[in-house]
N, C-alpha and C. Protein backbone atom coordinates (compact mmCIF):
# COMPACT_ATOMS: atom_id res chain seq x y z
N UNK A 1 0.82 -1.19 0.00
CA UNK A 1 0.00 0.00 0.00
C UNK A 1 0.87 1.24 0.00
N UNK A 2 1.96 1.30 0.55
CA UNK A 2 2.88 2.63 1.24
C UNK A 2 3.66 2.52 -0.29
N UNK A 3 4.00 1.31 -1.20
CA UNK A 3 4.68 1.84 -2.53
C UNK A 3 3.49 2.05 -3.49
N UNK A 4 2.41 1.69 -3.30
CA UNK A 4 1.70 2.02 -3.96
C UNK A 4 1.24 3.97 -4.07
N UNK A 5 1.06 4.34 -2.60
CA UNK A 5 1.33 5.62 -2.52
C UNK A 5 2.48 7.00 -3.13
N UNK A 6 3.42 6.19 -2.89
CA UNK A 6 5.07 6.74 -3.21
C UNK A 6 5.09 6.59 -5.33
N UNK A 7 4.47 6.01 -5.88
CA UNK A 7 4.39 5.64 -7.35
C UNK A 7 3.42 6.60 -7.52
N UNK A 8 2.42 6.70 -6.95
CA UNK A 8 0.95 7.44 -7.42
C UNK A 8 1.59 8.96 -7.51
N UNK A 9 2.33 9.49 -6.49
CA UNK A 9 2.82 10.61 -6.25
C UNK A 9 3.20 11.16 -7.02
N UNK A 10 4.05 10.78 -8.08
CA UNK A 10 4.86 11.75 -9.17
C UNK A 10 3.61 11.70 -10.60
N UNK A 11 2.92 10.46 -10.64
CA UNK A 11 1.83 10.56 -11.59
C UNK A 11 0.63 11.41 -11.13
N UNK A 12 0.43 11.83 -10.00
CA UNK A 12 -0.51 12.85 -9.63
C UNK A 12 0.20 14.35 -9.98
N UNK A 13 1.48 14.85 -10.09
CA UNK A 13 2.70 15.87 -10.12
C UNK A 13 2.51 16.20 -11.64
N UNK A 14 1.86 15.31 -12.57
CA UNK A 14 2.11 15.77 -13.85
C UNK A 14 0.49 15.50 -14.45
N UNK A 15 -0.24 15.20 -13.77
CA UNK A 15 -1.80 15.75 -13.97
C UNK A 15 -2.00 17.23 -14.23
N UNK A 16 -2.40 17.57 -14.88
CA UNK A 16 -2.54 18.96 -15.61
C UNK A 16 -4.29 19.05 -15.26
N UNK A 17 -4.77 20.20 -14.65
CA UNK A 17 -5.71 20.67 -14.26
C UNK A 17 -6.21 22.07 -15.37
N UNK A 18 -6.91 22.04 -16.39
CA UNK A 18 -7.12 22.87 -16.74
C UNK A 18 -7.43 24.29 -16.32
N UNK A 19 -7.86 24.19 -15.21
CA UNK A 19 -8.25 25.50 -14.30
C UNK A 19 -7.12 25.90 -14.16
N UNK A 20 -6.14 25.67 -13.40
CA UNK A 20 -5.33 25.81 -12.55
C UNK A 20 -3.86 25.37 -13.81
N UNK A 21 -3.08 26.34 -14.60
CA UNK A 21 -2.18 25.84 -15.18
C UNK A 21 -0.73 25.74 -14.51
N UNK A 22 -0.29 24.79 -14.59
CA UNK A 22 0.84 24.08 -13.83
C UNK A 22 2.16 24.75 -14.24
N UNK A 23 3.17 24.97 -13.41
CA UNK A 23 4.62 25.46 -13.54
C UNK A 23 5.85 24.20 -13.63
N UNK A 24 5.65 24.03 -14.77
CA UNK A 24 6.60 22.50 -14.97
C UNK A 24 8.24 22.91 -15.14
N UNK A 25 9.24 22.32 -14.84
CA UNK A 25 10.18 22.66 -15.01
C UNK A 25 10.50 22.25 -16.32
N UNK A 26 11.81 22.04 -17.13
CA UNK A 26 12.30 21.39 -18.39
C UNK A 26 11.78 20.08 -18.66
N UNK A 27 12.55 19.26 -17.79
CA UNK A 27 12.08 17.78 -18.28
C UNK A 27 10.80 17.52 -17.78
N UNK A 28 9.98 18.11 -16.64
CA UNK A 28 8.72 17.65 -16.93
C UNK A 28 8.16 17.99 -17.74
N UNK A 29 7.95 19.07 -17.85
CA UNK A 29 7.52 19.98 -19.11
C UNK A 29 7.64 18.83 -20.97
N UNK A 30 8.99 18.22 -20.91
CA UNK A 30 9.34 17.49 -22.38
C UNK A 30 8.44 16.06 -22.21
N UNK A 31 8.05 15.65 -20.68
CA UNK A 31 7.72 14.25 -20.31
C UNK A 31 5.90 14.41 -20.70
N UNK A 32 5.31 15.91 -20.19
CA UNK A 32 3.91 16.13 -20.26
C UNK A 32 3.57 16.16 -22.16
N UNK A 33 4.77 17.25 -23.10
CA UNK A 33 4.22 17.27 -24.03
C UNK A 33 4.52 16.04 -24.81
N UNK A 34 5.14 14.91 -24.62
CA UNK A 34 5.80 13.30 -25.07
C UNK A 34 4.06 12.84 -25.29
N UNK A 35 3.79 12.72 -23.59
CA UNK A 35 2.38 12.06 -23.08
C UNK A 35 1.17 12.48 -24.23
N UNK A 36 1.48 13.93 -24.57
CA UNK A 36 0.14 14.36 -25.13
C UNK A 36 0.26 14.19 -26.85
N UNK A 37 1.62 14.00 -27.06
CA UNK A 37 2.09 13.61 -28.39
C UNK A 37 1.20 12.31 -28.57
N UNK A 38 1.42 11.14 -27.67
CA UNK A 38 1.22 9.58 -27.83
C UNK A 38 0.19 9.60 -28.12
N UNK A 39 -0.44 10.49 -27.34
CA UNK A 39 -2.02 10.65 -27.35
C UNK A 39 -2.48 10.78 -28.44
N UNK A 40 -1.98 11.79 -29.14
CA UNK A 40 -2.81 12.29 -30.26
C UNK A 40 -1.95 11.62 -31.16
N UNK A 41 -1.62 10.90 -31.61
CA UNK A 41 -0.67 9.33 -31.96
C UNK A 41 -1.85 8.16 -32.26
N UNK A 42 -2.15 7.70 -31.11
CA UNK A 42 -2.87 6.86 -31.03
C UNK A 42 -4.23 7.23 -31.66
N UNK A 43 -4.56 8.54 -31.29
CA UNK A 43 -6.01 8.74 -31.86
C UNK A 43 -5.87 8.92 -33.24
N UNK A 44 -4.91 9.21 -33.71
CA UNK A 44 -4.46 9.09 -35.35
C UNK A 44 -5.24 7.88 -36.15
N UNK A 45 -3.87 6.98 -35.29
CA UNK A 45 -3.98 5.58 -35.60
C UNK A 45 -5.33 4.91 -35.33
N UNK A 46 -6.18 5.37 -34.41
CA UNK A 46 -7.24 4.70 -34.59
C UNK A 46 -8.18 4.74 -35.15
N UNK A 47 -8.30 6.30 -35.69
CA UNK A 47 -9.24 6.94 -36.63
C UNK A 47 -9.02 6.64 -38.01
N UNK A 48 -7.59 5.94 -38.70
CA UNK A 48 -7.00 5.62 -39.48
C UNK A 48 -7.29 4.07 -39.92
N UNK A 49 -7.59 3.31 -38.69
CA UNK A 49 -8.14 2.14 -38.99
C UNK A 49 -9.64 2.09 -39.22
N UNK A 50 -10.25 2.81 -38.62
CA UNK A 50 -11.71 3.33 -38.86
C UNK A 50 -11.99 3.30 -40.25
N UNK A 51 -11.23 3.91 -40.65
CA UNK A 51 -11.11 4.59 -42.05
C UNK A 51 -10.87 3.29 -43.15
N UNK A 52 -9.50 2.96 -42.82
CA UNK A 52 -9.72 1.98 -43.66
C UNK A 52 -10.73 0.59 -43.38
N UNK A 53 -11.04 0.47 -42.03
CA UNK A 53 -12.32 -0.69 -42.52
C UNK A 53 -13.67 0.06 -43.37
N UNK A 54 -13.86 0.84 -42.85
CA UNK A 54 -15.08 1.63 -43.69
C UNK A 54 -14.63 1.45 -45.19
N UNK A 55 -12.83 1.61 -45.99
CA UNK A 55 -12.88 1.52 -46.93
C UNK A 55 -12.78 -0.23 -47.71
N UNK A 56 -12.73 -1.22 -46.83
CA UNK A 56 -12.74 -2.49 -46.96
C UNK A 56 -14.25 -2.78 -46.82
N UNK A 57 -14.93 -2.39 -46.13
CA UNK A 57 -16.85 -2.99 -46.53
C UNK A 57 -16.79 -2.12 -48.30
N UNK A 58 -16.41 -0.67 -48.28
CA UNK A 58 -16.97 -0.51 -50.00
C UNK A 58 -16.39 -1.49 -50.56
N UNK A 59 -14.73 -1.65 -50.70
CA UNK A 59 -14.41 -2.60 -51.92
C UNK A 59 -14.70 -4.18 -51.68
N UNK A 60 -15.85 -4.27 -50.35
CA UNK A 60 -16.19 -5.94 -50.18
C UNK A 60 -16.22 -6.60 -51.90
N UNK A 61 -16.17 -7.81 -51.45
CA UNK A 61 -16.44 -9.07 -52.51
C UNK A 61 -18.20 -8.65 -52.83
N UNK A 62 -18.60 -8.75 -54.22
CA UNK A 62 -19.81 -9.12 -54.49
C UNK A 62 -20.64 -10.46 -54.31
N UNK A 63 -21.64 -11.20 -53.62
CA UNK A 63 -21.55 -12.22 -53.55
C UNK A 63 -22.77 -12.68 -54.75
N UNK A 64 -22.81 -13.80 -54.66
CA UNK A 64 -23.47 -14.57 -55.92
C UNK A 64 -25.13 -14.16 -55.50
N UNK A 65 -25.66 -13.53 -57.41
CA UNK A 65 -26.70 -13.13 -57.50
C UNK A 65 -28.14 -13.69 -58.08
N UNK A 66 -28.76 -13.71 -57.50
CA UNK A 66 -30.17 -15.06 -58.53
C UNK A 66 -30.46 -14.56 -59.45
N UNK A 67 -30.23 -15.31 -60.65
CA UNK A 67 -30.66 -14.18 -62.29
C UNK A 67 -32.52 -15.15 -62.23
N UNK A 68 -32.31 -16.43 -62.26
CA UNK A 68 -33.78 -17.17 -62.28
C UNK A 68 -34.11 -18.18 -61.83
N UNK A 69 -34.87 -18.55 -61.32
CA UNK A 69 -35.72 -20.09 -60.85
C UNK A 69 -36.31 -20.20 -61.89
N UNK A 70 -36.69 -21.91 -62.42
CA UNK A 70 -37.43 -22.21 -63.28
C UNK A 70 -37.94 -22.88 -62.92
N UNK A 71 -38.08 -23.77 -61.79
CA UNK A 71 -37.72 -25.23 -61.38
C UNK A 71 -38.94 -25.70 -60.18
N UNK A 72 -40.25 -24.62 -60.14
CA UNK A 72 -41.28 -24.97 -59.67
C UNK A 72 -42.02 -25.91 -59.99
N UNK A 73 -41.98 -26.07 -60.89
CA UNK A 73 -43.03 -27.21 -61.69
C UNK A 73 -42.46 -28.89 -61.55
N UNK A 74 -40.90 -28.41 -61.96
CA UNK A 74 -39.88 -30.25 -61.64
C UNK A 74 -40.00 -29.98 -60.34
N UNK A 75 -39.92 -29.15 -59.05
CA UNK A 75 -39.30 -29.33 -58.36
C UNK A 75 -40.62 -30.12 -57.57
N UNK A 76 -41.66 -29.40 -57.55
CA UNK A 76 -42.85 -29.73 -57.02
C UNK A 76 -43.23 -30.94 -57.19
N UNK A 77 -42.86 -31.47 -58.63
CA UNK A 77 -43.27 -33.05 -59.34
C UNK A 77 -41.99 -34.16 -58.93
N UNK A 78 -40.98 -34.01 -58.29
CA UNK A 78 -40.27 -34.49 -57.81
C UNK A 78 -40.51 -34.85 -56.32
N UNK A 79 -40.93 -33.58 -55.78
CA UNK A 79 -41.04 -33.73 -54.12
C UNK A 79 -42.20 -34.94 -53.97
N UNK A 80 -42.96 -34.86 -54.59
CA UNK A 80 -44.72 -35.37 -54.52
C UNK A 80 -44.12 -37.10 -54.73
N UNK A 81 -43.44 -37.09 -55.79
CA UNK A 81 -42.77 -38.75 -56.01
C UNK A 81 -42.50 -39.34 -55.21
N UNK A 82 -41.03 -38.31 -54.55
CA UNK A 82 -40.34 -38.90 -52.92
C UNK A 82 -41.31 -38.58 -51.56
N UNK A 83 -42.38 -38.54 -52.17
CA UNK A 83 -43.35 -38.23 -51.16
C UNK A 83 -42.59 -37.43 -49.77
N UNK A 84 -42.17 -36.31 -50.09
CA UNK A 84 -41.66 -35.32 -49.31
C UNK A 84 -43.10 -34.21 -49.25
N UNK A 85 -43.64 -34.56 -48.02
CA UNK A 85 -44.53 -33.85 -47.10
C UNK A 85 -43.86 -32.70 -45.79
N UNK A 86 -43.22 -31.55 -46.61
CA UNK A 86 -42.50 -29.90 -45.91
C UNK A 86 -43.54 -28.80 -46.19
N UNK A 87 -42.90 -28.27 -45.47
CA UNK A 87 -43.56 -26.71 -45.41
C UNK A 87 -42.54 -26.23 -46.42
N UNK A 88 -41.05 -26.22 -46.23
CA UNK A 88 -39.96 -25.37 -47.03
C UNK A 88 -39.20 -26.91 -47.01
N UNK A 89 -37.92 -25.94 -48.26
CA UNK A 89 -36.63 -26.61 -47.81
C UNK A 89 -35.67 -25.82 -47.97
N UNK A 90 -34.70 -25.37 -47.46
CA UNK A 90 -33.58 -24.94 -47.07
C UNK A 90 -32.56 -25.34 -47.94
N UNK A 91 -31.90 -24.70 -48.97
CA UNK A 91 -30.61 -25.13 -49.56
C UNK A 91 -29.69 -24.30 -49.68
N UNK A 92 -28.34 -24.53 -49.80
CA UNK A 92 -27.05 -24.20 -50.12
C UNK A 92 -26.79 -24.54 -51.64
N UNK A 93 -26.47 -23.25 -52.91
CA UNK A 93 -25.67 -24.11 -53.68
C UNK A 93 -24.41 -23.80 -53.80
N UNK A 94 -23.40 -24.18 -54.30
CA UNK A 94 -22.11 -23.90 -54.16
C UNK A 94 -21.92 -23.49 -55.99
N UNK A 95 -21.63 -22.27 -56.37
CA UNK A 95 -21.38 -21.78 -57.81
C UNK A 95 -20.43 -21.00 -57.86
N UNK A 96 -19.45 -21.63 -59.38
CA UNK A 96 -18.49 -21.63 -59.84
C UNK A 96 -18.82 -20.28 -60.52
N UNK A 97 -17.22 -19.69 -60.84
CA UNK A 97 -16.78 -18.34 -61.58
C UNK A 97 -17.35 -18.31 -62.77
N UNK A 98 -18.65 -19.05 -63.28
CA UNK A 98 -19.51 -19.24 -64.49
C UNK A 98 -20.71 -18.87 -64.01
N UNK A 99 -20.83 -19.06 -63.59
CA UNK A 99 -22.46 -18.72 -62.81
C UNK A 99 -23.17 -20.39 -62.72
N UNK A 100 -22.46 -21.08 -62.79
CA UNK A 100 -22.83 -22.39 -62.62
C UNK A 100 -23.29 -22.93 -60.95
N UNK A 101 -24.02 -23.79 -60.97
CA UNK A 101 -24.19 -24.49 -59.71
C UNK A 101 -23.46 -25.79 -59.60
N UNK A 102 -22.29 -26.32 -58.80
CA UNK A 102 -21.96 -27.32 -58.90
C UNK A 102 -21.77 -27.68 -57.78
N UNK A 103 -22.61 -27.41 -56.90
CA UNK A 103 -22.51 -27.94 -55.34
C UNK A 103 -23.94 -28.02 -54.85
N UNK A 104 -24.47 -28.68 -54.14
CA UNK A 104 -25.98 -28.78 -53.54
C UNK A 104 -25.50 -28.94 -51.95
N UNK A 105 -26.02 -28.62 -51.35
CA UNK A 105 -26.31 -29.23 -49.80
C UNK A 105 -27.89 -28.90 -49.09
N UNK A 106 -28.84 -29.93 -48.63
CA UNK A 106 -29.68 -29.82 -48.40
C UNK A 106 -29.89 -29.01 -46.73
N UNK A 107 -30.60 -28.41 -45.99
CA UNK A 107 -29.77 -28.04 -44.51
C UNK A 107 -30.57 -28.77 -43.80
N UNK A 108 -31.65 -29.96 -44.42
CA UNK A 108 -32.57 -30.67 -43.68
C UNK A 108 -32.15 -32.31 -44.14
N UNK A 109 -31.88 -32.87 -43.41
CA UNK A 109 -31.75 -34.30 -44.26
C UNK A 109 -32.68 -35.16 -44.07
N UNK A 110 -32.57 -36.05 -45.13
CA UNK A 110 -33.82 -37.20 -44.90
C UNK A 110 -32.61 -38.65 -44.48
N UNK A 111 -33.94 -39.78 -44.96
CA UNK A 111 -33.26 -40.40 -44.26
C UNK A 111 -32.89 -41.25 -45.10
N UNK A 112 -33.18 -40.87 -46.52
CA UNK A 112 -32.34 -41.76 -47.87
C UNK A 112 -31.54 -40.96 -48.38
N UNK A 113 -30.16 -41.16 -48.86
CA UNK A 113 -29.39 -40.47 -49.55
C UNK A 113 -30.22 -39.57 -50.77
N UNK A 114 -30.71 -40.60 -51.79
CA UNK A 114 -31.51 -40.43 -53.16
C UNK A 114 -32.24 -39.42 -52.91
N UNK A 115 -33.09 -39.43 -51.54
CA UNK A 115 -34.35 -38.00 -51.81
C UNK A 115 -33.02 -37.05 -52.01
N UNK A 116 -31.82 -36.97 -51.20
CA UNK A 116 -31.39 -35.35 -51.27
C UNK A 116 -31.29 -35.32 -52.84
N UNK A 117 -30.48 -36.26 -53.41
CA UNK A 117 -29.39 -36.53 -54.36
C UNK A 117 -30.53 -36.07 -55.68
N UNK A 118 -32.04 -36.19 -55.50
CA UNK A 118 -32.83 -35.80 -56.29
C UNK A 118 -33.45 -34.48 -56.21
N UNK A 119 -33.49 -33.68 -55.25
CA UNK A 119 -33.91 -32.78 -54.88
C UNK A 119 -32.87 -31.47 -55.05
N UNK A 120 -31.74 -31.95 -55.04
CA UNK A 120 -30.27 -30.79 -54.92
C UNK A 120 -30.25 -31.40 -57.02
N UNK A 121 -30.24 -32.43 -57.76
CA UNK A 121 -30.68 -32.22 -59.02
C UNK A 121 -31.25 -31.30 -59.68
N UNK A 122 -32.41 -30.93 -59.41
CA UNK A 122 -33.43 -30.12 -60.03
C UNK A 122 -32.91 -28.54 -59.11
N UNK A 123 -32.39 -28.77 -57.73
CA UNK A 123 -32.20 -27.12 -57.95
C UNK A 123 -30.62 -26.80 -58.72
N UNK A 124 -30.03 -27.44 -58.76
CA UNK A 124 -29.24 -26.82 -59.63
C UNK A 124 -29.28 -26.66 -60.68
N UNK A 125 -30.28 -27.84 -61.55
CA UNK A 125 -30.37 -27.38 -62.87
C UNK A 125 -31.20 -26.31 -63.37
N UNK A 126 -32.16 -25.66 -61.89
CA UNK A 126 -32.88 -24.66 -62.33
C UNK A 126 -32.55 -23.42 -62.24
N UNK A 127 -31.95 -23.70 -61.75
CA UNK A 127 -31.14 -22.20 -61.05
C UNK A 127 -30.19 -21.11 -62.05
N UNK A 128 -30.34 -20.48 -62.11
CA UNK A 128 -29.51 -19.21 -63.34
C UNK A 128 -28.29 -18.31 -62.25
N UNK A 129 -27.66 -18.45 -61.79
CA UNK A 129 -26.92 -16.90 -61.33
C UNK A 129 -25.88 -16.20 -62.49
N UNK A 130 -25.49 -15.12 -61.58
CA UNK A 130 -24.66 -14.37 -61.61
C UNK A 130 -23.22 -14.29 -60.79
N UNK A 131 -22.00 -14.78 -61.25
CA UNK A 131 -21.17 -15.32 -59.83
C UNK A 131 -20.82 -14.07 -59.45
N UNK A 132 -20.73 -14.48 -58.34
CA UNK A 132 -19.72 -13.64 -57.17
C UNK A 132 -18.72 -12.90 -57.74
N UNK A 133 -18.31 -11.70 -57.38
CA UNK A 133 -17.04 -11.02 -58.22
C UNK A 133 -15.71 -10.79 -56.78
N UNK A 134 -14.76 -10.62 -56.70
CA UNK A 134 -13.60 -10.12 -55.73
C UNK A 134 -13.75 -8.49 -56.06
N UNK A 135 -13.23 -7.96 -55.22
CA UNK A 135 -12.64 -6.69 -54.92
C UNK A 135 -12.60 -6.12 -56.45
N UNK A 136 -11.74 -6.65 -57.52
CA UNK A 136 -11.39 -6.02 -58.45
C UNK A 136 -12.29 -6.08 -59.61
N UNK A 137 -13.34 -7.01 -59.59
CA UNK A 137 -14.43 -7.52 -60.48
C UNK A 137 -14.28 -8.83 -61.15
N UNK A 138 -13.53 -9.26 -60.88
CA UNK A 138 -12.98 -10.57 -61.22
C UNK A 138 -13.94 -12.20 -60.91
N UNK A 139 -14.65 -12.64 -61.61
CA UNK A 139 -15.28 -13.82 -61.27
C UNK A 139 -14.87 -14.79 -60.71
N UNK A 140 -15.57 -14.94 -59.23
CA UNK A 140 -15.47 -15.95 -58.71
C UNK A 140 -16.03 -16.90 -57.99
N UNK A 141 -15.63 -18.09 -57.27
CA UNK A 141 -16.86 -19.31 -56.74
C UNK A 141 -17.27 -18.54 -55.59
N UNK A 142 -18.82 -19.26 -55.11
CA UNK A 142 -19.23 -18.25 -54.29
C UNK A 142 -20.12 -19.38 -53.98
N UNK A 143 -21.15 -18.79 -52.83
CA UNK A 143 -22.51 -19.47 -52.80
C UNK A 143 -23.56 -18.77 -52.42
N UNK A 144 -24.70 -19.68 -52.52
CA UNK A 144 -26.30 -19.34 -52.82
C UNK A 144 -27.16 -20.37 -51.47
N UNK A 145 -27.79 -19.12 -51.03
CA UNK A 145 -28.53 -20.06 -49.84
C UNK A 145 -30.26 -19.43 -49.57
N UNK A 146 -30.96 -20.30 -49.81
CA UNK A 146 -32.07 -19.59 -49.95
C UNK A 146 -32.93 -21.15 -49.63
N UNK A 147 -34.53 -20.71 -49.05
CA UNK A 147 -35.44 -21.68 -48.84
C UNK A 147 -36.81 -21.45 -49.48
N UNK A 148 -37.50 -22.87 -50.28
CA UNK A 148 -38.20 -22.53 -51.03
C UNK A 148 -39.60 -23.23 -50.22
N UNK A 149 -41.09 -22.34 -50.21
CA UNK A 149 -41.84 -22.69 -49.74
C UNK A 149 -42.58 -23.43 -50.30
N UNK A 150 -43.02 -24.06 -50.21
CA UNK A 150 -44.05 -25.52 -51.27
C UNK A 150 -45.41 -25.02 -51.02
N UNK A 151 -45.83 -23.47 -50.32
CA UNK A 151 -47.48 -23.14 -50.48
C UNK A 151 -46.93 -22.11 -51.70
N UNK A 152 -45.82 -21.54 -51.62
CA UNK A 152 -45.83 -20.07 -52.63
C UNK A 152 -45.85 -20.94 -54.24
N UNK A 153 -44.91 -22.03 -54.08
CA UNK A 153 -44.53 -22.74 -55.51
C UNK A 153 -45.77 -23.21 -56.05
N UNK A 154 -47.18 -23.69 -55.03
CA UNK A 154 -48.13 -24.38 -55.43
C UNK A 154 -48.84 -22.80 -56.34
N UNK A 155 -49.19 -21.98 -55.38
CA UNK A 155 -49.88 -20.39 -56.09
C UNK A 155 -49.22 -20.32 -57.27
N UNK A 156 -47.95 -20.01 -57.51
CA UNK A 156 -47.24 -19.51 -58.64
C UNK A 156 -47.18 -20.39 -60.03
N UNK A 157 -47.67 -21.97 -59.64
CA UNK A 157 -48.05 -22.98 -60.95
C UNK A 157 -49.54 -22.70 -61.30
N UNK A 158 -50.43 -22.34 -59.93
CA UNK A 158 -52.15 -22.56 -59.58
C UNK A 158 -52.42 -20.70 -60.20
């Protein structure tokens, strides 16, 4: 406690009270304006990183865009086969620097391989995008995640 006192002492000596302006000798005087240098140092630097993340969300990656669904009509006449009784289904596709789909993942599984293996079929072949671009505009793989409702698909054939 008693060195804790004896340390506090010289850092209380160079507290600057705006009211009340302080009579510093030389080297305190070079030690106070060091302190207020760092300061405004740091706030540089942090306003500087500010800056550049703000300028890293503009030049973000574009991510992959839906140009079309076609695939209400197979998709619907497929489900009804595998007698898949959903409200939705939930998919992932995985698309290449073409705008291609060459990845499926279902986010619900059944309990036969085949229903997915038929169901991730028809959405990729229905599916149209636009791929993903990098920073510079450059095409690239990306993915697509979206869930399709089986009352909206029934309206939109009906």
């Amino acid at each position: 406690m008693f060195l804790f006192a004896i340390l506090a002492a010289p850092v209380a000596a160079f507290a600057l009270n705006p009211a009340e302006p302080a009579e510093l000798d030389g080297a305190q005087s070079d030690e106070v304006t060091l302190e207020i240098q760092e300061t405004e140092l740091e706030e540089r630097v942090a306003t500087r990183a500010i800056e550049v993340a703000v300028e890293e969300e503009v030049m973000t990656a574009m991510p992959v865009q839906l140009v079309s669904w076609d695939g209400d009509f197979e998709f619907m006449k497929t489900s009804r086969r595998l007698r898949i009784w959903r409200s939705h289904i939930a998919y992932n596709l995985t698309v290449d620097a073409e705008g291609n789909a060459t990845g499926c993942e279902l986010t619900e599984t059944f309990r036969m391989r085949r229903v997915s293996d038929s169901l991730c079929a028809v959405l990729m072949e229905h599916h149209t995008f636009e791929p993903a671009h990098d920073e510079s505009g450059t095409p690239v793989a990306g993915e697509y995640s979206a869930r399709l409702a089986y009352a909206e698909m029934y309206e939109r054939l009906n």
